[in-house]
N, C-alpha and C. Protein backbone atom coordinates (compact mmCIF):
# COMPACT_ATOMS: atom_id res chain seq x y z
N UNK A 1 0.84 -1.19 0.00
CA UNK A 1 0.00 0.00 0.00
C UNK A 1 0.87 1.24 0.00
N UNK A 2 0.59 2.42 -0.96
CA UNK A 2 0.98 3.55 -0.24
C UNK A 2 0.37 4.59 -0.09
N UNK A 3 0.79 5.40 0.68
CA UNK A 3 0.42 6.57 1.54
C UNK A 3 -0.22 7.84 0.40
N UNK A 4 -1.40 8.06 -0.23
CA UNK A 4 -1.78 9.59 -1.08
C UNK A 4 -3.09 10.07 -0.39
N UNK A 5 -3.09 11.29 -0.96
CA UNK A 5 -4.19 12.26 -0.33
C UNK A 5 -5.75 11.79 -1.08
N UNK A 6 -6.29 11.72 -0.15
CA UNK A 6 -7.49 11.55 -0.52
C UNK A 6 -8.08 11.77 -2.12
N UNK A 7 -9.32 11.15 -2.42
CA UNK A 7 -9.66 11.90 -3.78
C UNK A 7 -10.33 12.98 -3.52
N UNK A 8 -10.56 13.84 -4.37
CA UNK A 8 -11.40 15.01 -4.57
C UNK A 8 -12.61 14.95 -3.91
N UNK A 9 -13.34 13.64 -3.96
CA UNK A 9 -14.55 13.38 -3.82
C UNK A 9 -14.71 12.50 -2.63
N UNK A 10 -12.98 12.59 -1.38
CA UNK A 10 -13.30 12.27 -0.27
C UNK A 10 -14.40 12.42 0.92
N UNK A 11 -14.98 12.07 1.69
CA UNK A 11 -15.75 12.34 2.37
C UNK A 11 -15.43 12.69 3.97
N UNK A 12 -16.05 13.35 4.59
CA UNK A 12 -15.45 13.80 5.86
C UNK A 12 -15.56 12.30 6.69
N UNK A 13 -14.74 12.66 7.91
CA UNK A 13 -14.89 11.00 9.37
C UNK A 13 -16.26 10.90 9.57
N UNK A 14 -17.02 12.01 9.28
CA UNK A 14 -18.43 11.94 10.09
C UNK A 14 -18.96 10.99 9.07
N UNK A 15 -18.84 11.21 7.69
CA UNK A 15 -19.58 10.65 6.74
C UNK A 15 -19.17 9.05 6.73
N UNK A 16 -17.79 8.99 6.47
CA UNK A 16 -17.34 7.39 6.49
C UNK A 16 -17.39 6.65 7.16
N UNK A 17 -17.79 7.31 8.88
CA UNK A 17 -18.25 5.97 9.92
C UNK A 17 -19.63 5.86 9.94
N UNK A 18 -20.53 6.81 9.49
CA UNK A 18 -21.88 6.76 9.15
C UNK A 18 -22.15 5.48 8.30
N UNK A 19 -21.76 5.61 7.10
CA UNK A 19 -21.86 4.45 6.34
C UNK A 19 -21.38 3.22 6.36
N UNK A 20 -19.83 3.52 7.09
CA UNK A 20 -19.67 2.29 8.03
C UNK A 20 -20.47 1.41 8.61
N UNK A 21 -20.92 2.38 9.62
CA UNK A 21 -22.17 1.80 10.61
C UNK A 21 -23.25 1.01 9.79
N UNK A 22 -23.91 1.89 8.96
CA UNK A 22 -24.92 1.64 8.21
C UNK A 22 -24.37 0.16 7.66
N UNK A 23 -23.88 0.09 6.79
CA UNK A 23 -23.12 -0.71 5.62
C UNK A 23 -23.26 -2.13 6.64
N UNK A 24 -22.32 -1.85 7.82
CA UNK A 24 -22.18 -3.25 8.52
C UNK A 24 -23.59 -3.69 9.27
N UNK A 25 -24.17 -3.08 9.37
CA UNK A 25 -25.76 -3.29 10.17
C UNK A 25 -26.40 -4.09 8.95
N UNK A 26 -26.38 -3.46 7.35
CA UNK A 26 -27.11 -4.29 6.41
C UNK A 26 -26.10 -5.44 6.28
N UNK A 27 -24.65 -5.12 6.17
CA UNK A 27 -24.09 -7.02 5.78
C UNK A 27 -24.53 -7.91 7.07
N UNK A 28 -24.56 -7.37 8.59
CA UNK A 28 -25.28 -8.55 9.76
C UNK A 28 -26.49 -8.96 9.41
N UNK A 29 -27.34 -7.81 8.92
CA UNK A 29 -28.83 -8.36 8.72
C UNK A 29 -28.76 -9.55 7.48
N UNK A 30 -28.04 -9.37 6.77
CA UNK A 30 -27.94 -10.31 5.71
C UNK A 30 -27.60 -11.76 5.69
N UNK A 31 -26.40 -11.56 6.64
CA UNK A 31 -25.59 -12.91 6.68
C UNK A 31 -26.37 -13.91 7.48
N UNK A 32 -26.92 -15.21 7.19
CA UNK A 32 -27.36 -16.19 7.88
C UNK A 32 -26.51 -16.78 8.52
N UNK A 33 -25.62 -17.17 8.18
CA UNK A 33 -24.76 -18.44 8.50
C UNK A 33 -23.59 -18.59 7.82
N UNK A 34 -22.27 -18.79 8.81
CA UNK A 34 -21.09 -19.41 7.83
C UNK A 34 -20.35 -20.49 8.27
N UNK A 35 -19.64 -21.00 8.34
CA UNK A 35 -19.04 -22.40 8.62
C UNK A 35 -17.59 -21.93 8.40
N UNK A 36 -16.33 -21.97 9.14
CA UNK A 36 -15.11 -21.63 9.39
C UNK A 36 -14.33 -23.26 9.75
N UNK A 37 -12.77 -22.87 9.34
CA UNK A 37 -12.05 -23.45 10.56
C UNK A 37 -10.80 -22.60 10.81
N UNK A 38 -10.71 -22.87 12.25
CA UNK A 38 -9.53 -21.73 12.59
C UNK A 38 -8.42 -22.68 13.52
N UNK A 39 -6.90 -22.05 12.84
CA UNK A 39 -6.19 -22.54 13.86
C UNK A 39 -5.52 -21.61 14.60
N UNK A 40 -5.33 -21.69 15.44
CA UNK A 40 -5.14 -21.18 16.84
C UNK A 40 -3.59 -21.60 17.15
N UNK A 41 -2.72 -21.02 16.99
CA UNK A 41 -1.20 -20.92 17.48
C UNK A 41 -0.82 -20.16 18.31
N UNK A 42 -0.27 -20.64 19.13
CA UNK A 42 0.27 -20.06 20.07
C UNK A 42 2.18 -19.96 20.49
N UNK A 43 3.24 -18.93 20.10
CA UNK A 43 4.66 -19.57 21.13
C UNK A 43 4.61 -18.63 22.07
N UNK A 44 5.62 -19.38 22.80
CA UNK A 44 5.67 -18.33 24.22
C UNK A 44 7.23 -18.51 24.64
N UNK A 45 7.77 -17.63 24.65
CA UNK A 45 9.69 -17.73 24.69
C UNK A 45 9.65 -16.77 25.94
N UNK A 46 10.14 -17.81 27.49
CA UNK A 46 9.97 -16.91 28.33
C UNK A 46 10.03 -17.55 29.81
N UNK A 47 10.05 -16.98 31.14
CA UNK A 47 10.49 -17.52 32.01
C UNK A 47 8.61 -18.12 32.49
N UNK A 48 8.55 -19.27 32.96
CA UNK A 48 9.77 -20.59 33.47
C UNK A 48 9.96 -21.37 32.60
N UNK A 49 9.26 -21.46 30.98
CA UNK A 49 10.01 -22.29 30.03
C UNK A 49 9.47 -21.60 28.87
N UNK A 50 10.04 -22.14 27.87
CA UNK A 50 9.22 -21.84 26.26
C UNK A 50 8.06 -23.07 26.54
N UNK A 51 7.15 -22.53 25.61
CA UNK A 51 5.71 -23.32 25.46
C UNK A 51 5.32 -22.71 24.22
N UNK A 52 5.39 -24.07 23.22
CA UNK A 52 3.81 -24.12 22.09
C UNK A 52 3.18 -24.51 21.96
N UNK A 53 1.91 -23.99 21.38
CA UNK A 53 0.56 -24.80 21.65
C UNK A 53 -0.16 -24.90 20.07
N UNK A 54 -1.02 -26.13 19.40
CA UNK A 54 -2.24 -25.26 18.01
C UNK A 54 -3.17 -26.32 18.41
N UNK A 55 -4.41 -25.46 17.80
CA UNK A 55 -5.78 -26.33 18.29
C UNK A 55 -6.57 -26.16 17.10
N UNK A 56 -7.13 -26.59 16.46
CA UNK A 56 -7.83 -26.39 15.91
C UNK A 56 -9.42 -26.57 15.51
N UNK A 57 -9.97 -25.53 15.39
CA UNK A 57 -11.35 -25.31 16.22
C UNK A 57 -12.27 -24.93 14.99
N UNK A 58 -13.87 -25.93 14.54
CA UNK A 58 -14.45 -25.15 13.55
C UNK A 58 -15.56 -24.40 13.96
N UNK A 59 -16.13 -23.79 13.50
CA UNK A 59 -17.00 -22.79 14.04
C UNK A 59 -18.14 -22.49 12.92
N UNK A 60 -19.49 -22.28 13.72
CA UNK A 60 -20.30 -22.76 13.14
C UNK A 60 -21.24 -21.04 13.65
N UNK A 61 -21.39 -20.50 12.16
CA UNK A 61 -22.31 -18.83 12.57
C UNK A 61 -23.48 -19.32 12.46
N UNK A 62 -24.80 -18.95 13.13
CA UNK A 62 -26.48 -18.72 12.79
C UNK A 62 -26.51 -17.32 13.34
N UNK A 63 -27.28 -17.00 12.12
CA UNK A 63 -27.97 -15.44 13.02
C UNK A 63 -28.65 -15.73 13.66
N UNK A 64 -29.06 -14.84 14.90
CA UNK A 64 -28.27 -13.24 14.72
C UNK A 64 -26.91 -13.28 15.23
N UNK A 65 -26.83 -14.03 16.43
CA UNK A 65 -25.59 -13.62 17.01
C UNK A 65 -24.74 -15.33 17.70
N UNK A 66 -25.44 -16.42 16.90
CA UNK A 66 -25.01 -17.93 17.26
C UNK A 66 -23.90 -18.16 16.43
N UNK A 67 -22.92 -18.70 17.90
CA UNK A 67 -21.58 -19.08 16.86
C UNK A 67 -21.57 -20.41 18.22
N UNK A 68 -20.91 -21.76 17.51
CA UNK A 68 -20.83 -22.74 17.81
C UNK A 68 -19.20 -22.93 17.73
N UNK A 69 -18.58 -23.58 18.57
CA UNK A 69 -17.71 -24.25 18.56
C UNK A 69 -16.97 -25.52 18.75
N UNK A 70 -16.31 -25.86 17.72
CA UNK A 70 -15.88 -27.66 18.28
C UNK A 70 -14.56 -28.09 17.65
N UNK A 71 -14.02 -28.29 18.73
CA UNK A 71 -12.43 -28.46 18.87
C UNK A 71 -12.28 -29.87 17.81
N UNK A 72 -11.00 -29.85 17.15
CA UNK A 72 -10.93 -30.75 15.99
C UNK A 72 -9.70 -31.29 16.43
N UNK A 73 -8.47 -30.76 16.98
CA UNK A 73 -7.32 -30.95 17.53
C UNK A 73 -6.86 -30.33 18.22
N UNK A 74 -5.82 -30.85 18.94
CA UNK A 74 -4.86 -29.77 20.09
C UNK A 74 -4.21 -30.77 20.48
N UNK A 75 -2.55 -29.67 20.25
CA UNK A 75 -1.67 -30.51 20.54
C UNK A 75 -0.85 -29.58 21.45
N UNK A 76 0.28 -29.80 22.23
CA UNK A 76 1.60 -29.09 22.81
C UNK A 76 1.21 -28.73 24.27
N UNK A 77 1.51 -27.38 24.47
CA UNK A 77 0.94 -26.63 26.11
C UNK A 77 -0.43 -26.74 26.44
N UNK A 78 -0.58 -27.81 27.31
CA UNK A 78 -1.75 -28.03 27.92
C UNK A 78 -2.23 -27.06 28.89
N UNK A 79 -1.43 -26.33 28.96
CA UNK A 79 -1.95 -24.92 30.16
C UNK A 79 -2.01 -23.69 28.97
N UNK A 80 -1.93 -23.87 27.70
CA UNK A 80 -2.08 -22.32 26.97
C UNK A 80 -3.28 -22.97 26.45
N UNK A 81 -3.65 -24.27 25.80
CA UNK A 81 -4.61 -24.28 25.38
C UNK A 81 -5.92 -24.17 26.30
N UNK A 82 -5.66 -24.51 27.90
CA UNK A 82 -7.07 -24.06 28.50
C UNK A 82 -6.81 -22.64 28.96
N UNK A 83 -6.03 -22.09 29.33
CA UNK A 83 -5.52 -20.78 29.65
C UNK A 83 -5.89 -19.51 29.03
N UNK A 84 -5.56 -20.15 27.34
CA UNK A 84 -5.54 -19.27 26.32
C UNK A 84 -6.08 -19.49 25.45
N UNK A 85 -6.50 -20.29 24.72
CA UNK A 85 -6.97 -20.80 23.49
C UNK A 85 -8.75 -21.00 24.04
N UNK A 86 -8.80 -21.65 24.98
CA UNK A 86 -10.07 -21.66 25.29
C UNK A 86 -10.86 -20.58 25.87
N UNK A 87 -9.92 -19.75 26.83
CA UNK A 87 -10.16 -18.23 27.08
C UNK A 87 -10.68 -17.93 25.80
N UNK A 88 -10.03 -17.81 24.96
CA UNK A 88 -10.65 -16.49 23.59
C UNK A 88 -11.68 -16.80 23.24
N UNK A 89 -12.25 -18.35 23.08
CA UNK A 89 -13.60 -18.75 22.81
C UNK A 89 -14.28 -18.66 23.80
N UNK A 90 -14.30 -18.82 24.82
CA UNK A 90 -15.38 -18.47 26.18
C UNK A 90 -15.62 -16.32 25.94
N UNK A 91 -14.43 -15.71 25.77
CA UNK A 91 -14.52 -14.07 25.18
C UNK A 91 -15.29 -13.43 24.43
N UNK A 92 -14.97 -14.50 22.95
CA UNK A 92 -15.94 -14.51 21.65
C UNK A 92 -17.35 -14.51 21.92
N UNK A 93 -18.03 -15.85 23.05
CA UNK A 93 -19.18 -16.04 23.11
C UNK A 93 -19.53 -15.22 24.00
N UNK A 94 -18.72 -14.13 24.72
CA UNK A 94 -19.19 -13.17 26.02
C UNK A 94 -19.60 -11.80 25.05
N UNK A 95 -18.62 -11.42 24.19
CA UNK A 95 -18.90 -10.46 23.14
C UNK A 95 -19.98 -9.97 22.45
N UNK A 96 -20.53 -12.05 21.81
CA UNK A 96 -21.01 -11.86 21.09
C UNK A 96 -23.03 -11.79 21.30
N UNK A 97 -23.18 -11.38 22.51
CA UNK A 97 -24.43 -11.20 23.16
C UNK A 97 -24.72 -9.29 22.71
N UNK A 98 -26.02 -9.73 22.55
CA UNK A 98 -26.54 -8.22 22.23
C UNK A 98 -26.00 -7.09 22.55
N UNK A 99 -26.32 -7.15 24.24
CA UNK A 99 -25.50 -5.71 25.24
C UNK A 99 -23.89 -5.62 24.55
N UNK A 100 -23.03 -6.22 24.91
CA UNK A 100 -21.54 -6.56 24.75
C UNK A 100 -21.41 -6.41 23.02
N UNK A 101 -22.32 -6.79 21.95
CA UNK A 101 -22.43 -6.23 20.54
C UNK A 101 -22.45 -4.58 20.29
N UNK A 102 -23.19 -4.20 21.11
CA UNK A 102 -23.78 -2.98 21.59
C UNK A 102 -22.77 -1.96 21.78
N UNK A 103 -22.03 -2.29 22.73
CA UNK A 103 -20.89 -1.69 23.19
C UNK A 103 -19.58 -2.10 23.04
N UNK A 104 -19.50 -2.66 22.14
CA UNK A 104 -17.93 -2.79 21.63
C UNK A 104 -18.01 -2.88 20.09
N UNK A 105 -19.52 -2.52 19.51
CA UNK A 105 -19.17 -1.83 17.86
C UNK A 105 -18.56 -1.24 17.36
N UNK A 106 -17.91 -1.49 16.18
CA UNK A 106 -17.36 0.22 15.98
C UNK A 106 -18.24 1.45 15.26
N UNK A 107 -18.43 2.02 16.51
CA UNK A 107 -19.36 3.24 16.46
C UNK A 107 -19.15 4.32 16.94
N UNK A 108 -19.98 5.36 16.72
CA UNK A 108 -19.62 6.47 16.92
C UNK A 108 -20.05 6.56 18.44
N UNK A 109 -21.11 5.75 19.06
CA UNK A 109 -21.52 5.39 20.67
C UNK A 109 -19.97 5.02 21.57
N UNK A 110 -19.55 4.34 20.66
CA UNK A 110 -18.30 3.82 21.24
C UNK A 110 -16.43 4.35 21.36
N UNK A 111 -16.62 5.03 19.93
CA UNK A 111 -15.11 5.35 19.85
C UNK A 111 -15.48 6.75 19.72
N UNK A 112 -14.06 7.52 19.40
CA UNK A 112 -13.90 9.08 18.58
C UNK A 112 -12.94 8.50 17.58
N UNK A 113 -13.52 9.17 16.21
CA UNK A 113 -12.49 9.02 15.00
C UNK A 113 -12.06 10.15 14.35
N UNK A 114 -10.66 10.01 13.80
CA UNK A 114 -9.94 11.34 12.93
C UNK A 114 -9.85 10.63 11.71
N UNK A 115 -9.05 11.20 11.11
CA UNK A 115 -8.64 11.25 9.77
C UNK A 115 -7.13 10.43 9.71
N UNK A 116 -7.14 9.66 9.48
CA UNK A 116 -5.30 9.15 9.04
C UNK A 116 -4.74 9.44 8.05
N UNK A 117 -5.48 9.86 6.82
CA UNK A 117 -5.08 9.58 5.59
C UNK A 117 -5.77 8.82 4.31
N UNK A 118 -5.25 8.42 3.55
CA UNK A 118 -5.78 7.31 2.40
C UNK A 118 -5.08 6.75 1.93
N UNK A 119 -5.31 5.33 2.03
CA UNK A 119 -3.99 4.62 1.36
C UNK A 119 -4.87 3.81 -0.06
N UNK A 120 -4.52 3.36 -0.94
CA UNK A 120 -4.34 2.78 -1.95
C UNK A 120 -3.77 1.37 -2.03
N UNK A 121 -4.85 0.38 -2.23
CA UNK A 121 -4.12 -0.91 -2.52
C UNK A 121 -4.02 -1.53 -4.01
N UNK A 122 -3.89 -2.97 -4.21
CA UNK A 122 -4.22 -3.21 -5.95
C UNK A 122 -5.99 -3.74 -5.68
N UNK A 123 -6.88 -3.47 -5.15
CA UNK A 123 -7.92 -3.42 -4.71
C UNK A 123 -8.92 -2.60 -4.72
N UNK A 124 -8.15 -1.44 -4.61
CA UNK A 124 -9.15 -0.36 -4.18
C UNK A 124 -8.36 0.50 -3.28
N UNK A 125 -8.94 1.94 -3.35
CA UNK A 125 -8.59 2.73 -1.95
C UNK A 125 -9.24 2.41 -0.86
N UNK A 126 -8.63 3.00 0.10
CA UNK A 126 -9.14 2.60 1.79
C UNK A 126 -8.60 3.84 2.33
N UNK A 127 -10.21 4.27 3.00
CA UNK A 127 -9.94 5.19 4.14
C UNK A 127 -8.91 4.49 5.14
N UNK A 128 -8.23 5.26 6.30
CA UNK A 128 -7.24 5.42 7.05
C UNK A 128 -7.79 6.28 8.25
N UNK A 129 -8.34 5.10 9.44
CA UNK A 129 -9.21 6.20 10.72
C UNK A 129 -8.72 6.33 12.05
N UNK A 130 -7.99 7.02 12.88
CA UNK A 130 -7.33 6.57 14.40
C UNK A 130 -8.50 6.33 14.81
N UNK A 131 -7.99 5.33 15.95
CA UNK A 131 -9.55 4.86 17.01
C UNK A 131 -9.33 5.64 18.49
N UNK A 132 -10.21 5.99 19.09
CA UNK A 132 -9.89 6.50 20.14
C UNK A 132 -11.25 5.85 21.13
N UNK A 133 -11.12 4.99 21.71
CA UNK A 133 -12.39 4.63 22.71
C UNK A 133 -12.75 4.99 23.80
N UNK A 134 -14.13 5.12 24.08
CA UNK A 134 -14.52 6.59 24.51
C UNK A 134 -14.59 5.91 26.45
N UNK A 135 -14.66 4.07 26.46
CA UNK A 135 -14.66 3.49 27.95
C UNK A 135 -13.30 2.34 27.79
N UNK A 136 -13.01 2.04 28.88
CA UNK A 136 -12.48 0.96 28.97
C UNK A 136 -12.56 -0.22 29.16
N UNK A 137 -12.82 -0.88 27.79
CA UNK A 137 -13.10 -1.97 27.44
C UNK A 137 -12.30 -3.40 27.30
N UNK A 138 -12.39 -4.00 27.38
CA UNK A 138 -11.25 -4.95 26.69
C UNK A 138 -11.26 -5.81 25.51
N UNK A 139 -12.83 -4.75 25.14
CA UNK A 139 -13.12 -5.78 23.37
C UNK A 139 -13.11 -4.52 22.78
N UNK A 140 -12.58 -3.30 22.99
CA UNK A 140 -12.17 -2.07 22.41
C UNK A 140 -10.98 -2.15 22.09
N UNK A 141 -10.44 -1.56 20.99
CA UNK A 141 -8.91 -0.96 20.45
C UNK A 141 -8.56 0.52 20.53
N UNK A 142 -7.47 0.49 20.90
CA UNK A 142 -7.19 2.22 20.69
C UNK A 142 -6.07 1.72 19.13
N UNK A 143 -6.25 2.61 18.44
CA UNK A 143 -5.10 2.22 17.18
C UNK A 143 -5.72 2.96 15.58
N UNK A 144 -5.87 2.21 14.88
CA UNK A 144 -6.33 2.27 13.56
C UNK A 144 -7.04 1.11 12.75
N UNK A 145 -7.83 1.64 11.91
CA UNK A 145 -8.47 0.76 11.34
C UNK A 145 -8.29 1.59 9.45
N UNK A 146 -8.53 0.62 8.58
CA UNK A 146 -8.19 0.95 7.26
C UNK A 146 -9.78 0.12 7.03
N UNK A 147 -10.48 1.33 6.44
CA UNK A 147 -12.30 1.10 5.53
C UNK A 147 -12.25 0.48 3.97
N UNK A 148 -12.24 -0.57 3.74
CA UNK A 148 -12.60 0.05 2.30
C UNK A 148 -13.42 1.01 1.42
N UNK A 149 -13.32 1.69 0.51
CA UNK A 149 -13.66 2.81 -0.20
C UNK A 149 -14.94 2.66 -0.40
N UNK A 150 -15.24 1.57 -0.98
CA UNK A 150 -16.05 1.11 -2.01
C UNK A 150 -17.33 0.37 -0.80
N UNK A 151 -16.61 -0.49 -0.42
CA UNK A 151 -17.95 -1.25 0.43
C UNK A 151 -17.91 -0.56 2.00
N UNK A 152 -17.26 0.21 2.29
CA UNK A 152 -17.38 0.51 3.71
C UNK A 152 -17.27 -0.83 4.71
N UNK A 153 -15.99 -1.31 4.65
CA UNK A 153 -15.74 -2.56 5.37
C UNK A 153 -14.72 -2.21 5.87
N UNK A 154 -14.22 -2.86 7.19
CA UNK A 154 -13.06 -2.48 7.80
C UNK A 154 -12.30 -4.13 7.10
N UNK A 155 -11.43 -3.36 6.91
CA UNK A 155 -10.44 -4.59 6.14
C UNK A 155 -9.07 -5.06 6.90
N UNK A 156 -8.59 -3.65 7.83
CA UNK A 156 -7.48 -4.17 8.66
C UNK A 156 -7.77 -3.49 10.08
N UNK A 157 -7.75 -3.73 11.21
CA UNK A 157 -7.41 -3.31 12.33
C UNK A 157 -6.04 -3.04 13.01
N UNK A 158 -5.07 -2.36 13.67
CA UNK A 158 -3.86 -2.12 14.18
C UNK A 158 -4.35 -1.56 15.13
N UNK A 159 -3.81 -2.31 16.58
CA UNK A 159 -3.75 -1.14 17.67
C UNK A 159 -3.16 -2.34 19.46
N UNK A 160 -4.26 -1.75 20.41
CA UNK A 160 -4.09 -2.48 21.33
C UNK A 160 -5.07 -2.27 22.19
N UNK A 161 -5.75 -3.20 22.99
CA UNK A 161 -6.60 -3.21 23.83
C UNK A 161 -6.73 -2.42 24.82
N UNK A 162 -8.20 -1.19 24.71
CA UNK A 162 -8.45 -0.24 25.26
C UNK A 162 -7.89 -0.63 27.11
N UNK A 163 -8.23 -2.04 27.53
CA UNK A 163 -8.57 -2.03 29.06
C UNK A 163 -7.63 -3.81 28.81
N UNK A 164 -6.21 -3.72 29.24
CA UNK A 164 -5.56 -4.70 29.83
C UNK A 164 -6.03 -6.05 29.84
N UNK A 165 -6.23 -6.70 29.13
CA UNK A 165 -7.04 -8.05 29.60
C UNK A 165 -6.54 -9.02 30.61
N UNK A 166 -5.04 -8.48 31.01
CA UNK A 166 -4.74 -9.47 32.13
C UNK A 166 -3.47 -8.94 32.88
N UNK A 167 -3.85 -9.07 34.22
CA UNK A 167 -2.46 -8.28 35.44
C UNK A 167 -0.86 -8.52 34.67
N UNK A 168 -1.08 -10.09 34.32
CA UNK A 168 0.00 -10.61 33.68
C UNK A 168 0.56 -9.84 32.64
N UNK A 169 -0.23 -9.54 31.63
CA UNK A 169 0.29 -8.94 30.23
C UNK A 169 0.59 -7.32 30.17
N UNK A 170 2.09 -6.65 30.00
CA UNK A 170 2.30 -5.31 30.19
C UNK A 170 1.99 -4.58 29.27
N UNK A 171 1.95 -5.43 27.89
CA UNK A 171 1.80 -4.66 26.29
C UNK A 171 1.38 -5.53 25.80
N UNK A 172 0.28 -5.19 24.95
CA UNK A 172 -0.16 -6.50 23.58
C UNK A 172 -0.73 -5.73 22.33
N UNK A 173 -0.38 -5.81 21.28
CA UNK A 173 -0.34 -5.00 20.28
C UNK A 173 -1.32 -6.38 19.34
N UNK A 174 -2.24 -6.19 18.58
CA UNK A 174 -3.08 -6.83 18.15
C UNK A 174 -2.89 -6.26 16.26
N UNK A 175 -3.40 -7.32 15.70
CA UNK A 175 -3.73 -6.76 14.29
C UNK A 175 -4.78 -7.60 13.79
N UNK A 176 -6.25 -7.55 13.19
CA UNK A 176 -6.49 -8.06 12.58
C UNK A 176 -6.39 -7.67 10.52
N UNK A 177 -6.72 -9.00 10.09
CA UNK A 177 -6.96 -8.69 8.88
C UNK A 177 -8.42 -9.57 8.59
N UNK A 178 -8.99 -8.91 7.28
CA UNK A 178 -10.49 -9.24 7.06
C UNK A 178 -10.40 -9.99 5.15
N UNK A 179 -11.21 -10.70 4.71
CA UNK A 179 -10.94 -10.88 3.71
C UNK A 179 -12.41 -11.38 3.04
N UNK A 180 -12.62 -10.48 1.67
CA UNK A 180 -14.20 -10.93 1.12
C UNK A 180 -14.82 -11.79 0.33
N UNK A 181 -15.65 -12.38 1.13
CA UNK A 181 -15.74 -14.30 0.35
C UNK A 181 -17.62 -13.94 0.26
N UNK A 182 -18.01 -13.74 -0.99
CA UNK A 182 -19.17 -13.90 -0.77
C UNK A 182 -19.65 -12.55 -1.14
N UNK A 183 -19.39 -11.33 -0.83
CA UNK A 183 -19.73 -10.16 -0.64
C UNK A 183 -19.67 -9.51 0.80
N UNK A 184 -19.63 -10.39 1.71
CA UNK A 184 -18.92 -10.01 2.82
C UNK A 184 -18.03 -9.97 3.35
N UNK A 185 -17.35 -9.52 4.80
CA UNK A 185 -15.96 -9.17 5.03
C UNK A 185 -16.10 -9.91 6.29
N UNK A 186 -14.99 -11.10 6.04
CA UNK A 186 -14.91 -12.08 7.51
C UNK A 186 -13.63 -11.87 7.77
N UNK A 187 -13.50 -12.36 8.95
CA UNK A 187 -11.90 -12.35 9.44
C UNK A 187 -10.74 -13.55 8.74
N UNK A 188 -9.93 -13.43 8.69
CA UNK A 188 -8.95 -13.69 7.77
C UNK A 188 -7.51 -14.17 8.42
N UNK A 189 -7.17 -13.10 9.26
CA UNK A 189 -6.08 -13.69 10.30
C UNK A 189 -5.93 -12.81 11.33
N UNK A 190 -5.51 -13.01 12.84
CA UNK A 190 -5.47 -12.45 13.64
C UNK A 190 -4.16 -12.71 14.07
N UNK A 191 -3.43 -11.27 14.20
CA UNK A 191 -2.24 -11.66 14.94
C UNK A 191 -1.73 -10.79 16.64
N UNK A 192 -1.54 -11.59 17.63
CA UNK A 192 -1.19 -10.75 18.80
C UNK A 192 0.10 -11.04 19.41
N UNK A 193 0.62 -9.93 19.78
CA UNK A 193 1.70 -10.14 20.47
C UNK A 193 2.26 -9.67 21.72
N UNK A 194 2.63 -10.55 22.92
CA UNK A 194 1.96 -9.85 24.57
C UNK A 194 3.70 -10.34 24.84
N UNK A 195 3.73 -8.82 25.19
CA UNK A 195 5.07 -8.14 26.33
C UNK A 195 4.15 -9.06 28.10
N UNK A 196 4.85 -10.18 28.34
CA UNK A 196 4.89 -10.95 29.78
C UNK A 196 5.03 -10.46 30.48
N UNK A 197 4.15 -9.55 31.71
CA UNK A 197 5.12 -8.83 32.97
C UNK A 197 6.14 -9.33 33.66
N UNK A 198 6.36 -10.75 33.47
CA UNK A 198 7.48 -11.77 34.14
C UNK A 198 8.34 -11.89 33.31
N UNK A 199 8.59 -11.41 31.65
CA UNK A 199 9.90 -11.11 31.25
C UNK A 199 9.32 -12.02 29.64
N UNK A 200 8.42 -12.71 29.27
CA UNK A 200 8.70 -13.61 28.37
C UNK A 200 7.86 -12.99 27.32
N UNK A 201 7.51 -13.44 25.80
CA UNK A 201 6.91 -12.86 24.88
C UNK A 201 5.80 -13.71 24.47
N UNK A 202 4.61 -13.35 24.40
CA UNK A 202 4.22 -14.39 23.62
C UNK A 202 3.49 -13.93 22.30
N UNK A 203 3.57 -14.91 20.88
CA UNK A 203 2.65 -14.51 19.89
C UNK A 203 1.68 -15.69 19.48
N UNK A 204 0.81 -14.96 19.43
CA UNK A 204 -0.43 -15.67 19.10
C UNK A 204 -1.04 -15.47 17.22
């Protein structure tokens, strides 16, 4: 991607999270159902040992807000996969309830947005928005997000979790990416990476 000024016929933050909003409210109303599989990696280089872990988990969407899960494998750190791996799915299904939908959208209820810029891919342009969240959450980001132009989809996320998710972890810098199968925009890959308050790293 690189970095140019908007087109002529850019639109202000107010306008692009408007349609944001809008845009993603009609692709939820739309989507019935999808069927995934995800694997789940985990290393961890760090005191009192290195530990790796992968599990792999398929997942099953019904609207409005039903997601199913069922473990297919898991192998390595038996304490990251219930620790950690199963944490994020017990998270997912805490999230993904109305209230907790509600308040960790990305919305204008929820965040403040500026202007980053516009970047350009072989795709399409994409708005460029800082996030600024307005509570402390821990299914909030402070960081950036990149819109696409065209469909008003968030296509990448960069940042880090508004509210600490754990005493343990000093820094964790998150990225997702999104990718469009269908006409909609699902997740694609998630990558995190947590500064250990006890000295070790881990990426997920």
């Amino acid at each position: 991607t690189c970095q140019q000024s908007a087109p002529s016929s850019a639109l202000s933050v107010e306008q692009i999270v408007d349609r944001l909003q809008t845009n993603n409210a009609e692709r939820a109303a739309a989507l019935s159902q999808y069927e995934g599989t995800r694997v789940y990696r985990m290393e961890y280089r760090g005191f009192p040992s290195d530990r790796n872990a992968e599990m792999v988990v398929k997942v099953v969407y019904h609207a409005p807000h039903s997601k199913e899960f069922s473990v297919l494998s898991q192998t390595g750190s038996k304490f990251i996969i219930d620790h950690v791996f199963k944490k994020l799915l017990e998270g997912e299904q805490e999230a993904s309830n109305e209230e907790n939908r509600r308040h960790t959208a990305l919305s204008a209820e929820n965040y403040n947005f500026t202007s980053a810029g516009f970047e350009t891919a072989p795709d399409g342009g994409r708005y460029v928005l800082n996030l600024f969240p307005k509570t402390k959450n821990k299914f909030l980001y402070r960081g950036k997000i990149w819109v696409d132009a065209k469909d008003f989809a968030v296509v990448q996320i960069k940042g880090e979790p508004s509210k600490n998710p754990s005493f343990w972890i000093k820094k964790t810098d998150v990225e997702h990416k999104y990718v469009k199968v269908d006409g909609f925009w699902l997740p694609a890959e998630n990558h995190t990476e947590s500064m250990i308050r006890i000295g070790g790293v881990a990426i997920l």
